[in-house]
PDB file of N, CA and C in Angstrom:
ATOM      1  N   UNK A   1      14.550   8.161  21.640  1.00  0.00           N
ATOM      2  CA  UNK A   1      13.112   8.113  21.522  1.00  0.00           C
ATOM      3  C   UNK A   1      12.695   7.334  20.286  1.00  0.00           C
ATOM      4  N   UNK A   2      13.216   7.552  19.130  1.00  0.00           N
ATOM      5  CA  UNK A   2      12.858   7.097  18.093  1.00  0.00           C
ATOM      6  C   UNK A   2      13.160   5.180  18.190  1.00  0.00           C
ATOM      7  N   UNK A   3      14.598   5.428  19.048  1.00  0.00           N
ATOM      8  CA  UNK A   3      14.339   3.345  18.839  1.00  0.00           C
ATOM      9  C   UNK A   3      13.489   2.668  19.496  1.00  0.00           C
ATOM     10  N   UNK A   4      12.991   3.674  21.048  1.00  0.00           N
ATOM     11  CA  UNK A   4      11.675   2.935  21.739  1.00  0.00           C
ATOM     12  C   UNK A   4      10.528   3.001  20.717  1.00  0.00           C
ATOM     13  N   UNK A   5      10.567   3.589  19.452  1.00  0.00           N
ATOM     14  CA  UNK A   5       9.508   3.498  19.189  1.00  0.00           C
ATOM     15  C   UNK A   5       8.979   2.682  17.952  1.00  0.00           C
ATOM     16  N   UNK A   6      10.854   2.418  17.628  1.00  0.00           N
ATOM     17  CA  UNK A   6      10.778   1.071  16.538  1.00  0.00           C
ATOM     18  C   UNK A   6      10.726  -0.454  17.309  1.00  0.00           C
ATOM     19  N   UNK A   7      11.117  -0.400  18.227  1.00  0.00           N
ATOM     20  CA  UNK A   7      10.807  -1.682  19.195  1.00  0.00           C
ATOM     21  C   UNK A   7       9.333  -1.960  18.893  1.00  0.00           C
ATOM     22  N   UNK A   8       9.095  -0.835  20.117  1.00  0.00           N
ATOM     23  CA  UNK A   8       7.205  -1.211  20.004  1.00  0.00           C
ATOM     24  C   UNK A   8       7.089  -1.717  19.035  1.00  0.00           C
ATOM     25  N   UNK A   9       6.834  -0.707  18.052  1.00  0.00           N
ATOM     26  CA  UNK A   9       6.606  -1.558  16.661  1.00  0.00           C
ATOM     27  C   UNK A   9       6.859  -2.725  16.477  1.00  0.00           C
ATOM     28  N   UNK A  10       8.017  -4.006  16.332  1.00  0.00           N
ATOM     29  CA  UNK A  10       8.615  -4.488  16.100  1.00  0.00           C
ATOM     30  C   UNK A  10       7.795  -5.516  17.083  1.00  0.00           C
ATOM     31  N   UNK A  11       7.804  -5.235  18.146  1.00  0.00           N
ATOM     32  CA  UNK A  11       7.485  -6.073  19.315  1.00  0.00           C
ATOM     33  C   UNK A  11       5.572  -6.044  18.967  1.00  0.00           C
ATOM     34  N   UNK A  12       4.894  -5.435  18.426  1.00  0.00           N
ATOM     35  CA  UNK A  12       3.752  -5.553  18.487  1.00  0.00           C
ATOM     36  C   UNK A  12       3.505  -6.703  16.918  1.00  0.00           C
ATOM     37  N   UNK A  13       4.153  -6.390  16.180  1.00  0.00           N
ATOM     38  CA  UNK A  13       4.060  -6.591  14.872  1.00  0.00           C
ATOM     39  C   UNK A  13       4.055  -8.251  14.630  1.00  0.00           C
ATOM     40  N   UNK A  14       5.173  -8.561  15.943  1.00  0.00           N
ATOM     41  CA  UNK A  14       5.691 -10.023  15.928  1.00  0.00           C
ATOM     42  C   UNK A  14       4.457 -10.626  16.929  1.00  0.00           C
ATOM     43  N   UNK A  15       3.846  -9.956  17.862  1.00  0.00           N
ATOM     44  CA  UNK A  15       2.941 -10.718  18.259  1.00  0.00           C
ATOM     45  C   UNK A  15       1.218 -10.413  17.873  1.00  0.00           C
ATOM     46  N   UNK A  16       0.962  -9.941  16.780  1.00  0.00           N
ATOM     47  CA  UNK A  16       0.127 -10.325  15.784  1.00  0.00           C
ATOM     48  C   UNK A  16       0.239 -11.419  14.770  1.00  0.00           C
ATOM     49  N   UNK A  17       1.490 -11.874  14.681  1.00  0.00           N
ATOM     50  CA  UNK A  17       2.149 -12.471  13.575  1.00  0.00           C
ATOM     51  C   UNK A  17       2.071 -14.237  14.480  1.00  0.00           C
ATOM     52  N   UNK A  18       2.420 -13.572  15.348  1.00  0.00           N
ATOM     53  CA  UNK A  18       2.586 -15.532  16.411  1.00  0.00           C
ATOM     54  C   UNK A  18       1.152 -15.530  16.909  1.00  0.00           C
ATOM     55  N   UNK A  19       0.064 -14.662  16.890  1.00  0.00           N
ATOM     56  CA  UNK A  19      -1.193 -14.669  16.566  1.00  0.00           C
ATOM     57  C   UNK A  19      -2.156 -15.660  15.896  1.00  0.00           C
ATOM     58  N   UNK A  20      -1.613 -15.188  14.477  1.00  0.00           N
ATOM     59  CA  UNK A  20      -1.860 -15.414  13.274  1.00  0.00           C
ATOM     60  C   UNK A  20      -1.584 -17.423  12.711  1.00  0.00           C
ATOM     61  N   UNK A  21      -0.619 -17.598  13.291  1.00  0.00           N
ATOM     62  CA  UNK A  21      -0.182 -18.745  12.955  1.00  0.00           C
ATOM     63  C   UNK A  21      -0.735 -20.104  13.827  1.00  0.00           C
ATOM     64  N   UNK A  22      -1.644 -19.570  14.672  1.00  0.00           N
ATOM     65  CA  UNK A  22      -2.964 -20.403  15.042  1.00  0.00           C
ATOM     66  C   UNK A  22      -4.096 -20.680  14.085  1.00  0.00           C
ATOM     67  N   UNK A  23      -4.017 -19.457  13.370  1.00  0.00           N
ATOM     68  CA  UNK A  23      -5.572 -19.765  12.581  1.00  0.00           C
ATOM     69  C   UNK A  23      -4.399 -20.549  11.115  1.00  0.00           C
ATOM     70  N   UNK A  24      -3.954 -20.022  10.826  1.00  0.00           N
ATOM     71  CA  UNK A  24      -2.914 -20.703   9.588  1.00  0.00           C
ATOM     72  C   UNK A  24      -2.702 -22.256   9.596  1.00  0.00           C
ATOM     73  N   UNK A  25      -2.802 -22.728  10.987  1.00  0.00           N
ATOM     74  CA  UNK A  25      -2.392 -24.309  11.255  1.00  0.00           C
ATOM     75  C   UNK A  25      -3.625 -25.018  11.051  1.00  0.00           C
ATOM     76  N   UNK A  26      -4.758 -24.154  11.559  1.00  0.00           N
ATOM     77  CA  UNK A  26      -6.235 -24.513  11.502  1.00  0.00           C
ATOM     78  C   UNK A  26      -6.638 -25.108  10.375  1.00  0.00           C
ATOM     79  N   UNK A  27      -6.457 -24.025   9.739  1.00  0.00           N
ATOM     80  CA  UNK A  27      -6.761 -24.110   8.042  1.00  0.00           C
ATOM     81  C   UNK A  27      -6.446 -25.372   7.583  1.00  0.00           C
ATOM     82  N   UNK A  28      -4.860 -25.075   7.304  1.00  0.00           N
ATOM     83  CA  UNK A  28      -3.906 -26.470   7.016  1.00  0.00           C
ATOM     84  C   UNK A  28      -4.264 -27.921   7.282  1.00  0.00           C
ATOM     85  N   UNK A  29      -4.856 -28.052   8.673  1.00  0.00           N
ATOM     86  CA  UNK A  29      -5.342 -29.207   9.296  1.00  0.00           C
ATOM     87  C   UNK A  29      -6.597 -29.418   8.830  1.00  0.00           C
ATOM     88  N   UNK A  30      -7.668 -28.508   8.450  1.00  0.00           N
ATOM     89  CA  UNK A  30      -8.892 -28.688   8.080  1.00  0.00           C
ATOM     90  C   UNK A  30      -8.422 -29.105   6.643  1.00  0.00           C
ATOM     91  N   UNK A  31      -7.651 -28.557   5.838  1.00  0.00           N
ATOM     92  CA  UNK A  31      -7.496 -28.804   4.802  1.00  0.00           C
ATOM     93  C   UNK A  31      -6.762 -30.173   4.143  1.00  0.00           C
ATOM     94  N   UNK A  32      -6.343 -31.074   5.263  1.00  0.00           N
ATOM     95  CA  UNK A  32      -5.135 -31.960   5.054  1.00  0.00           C
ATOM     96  C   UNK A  32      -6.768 -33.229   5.416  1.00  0.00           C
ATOM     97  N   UNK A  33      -7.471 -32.644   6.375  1.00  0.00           N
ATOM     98  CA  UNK A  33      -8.289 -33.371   6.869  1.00  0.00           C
ATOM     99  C   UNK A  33      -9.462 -33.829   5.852  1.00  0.00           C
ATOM    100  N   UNK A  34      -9.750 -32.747   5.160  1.00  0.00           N
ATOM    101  CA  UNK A  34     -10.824 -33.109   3.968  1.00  0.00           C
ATOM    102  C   UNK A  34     -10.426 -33.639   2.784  1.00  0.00           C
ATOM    103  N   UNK A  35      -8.953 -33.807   2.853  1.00  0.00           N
ATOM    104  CA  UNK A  35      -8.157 -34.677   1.725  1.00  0.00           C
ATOM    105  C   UNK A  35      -7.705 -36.094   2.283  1.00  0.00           C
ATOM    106  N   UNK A  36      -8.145 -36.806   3.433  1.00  0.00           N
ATOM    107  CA  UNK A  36      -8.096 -37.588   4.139  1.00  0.00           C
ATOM    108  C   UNK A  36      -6.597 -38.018   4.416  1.00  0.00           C
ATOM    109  N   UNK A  37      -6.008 -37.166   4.893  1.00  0.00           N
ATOM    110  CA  UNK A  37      -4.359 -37.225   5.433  1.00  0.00           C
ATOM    111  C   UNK A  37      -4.538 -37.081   6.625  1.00  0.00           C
ATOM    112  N   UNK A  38      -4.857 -37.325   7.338  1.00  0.00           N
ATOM    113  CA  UNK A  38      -4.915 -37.708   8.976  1.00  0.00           C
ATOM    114  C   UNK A  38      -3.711 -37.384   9.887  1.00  0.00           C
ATOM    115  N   UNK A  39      -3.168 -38.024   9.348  1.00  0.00           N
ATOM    116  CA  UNK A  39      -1.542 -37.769  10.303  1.00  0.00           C
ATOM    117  C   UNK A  39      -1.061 -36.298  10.027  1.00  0.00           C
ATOM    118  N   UNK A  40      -1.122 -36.090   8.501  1.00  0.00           N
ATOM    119  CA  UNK A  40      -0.681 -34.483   8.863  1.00  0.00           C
ATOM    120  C   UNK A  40      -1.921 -33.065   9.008  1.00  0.00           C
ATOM    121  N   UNK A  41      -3.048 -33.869   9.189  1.00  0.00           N
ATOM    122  CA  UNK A  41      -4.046 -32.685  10.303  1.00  0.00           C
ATOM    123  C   UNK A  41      -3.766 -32.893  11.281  1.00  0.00           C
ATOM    124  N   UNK A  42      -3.726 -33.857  12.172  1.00  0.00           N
ATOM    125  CA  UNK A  42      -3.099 -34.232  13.461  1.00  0.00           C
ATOM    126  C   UNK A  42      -2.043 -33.499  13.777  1.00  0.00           C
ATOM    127  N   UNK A  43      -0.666 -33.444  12.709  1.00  0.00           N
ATOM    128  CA  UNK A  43       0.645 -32.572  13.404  1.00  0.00           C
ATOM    129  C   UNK A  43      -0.018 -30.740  13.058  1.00  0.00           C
ATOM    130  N   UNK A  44      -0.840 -30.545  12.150  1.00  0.00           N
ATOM    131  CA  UNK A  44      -1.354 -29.102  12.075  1.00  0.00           C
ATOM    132  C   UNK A  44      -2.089 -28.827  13.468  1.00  0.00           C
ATOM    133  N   UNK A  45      -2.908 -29.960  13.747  1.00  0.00           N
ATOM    134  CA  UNK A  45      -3.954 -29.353  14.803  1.00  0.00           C
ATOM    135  C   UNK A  45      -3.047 -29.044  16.018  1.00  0.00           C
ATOM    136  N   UNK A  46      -2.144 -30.108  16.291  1.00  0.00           N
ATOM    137  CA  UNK A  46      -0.925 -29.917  17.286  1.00  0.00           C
ATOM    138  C   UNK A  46      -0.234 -28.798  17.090  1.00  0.00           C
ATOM    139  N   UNK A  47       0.129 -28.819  16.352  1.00  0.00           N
ATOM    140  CA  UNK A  47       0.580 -27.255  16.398  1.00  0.00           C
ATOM    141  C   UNK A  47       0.081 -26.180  16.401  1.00  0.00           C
ATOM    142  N   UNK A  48      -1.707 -25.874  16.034  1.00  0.00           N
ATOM    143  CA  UNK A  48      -1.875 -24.785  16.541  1.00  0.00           C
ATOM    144  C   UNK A  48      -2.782 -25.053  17.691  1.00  0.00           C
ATOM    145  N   UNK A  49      -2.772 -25.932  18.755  1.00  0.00           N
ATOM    146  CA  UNK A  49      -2.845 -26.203  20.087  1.00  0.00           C
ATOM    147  C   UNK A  49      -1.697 -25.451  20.618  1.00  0.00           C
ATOM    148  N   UNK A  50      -0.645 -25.864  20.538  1.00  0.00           N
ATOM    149  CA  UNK A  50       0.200 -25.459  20.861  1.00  0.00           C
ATOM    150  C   UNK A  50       0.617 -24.255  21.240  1.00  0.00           C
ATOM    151  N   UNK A  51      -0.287 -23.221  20.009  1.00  0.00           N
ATOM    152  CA  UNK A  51      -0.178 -21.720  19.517  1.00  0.00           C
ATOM    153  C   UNK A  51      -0.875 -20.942  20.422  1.00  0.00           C
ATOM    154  N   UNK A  52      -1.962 -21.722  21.044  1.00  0.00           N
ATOM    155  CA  UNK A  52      -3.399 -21.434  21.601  1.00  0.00           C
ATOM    156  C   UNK A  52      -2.718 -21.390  22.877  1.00  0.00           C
ATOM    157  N   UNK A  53      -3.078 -19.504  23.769  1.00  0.00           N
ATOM    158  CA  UNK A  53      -2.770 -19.067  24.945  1.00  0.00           C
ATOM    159  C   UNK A  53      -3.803 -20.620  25.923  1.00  0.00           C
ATOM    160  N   UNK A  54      -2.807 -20.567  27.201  1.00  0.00           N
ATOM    161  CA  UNK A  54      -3.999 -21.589  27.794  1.00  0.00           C
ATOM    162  C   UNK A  54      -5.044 -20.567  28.500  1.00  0.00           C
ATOM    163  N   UNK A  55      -6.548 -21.053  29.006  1.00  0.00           N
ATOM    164  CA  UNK A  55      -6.985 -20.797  29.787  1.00  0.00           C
ATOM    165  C   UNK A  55      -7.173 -20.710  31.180  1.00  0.00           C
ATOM    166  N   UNK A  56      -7.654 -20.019  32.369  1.00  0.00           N
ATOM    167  CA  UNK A  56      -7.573 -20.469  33.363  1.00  0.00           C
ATOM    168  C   UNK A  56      -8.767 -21.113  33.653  1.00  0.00           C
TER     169      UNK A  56
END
């Protein structure tokens, strides 16, 4: 009982975390972008495209 219940944990924890690293890329890219580095907001924004569930 107790390891189903460190999983959960474990398993919830990590997908708040792969969450998270959408808005983190955001940032990065906004931030690379207002320092006029282009190419690396471009690989930030790509990557948190990437991060981003699709829609139907």
């Amino acid at each position: 009982m107790r390891k189903i219940l460190h999983l959960t944990i474990v398993c919830v924890v990590s997908i708040f975390l792969m969450g998270c690293g959408a808005d983190a890329a955001m940032k990065k890219g906004d931030k690379f972008y207002a320092l006029g580095e282009y190419y690396d907001a471009a690989t930030q924004y790509r990557k948190a495209y990437s991060q981003t569930p699709s829609k139907e």
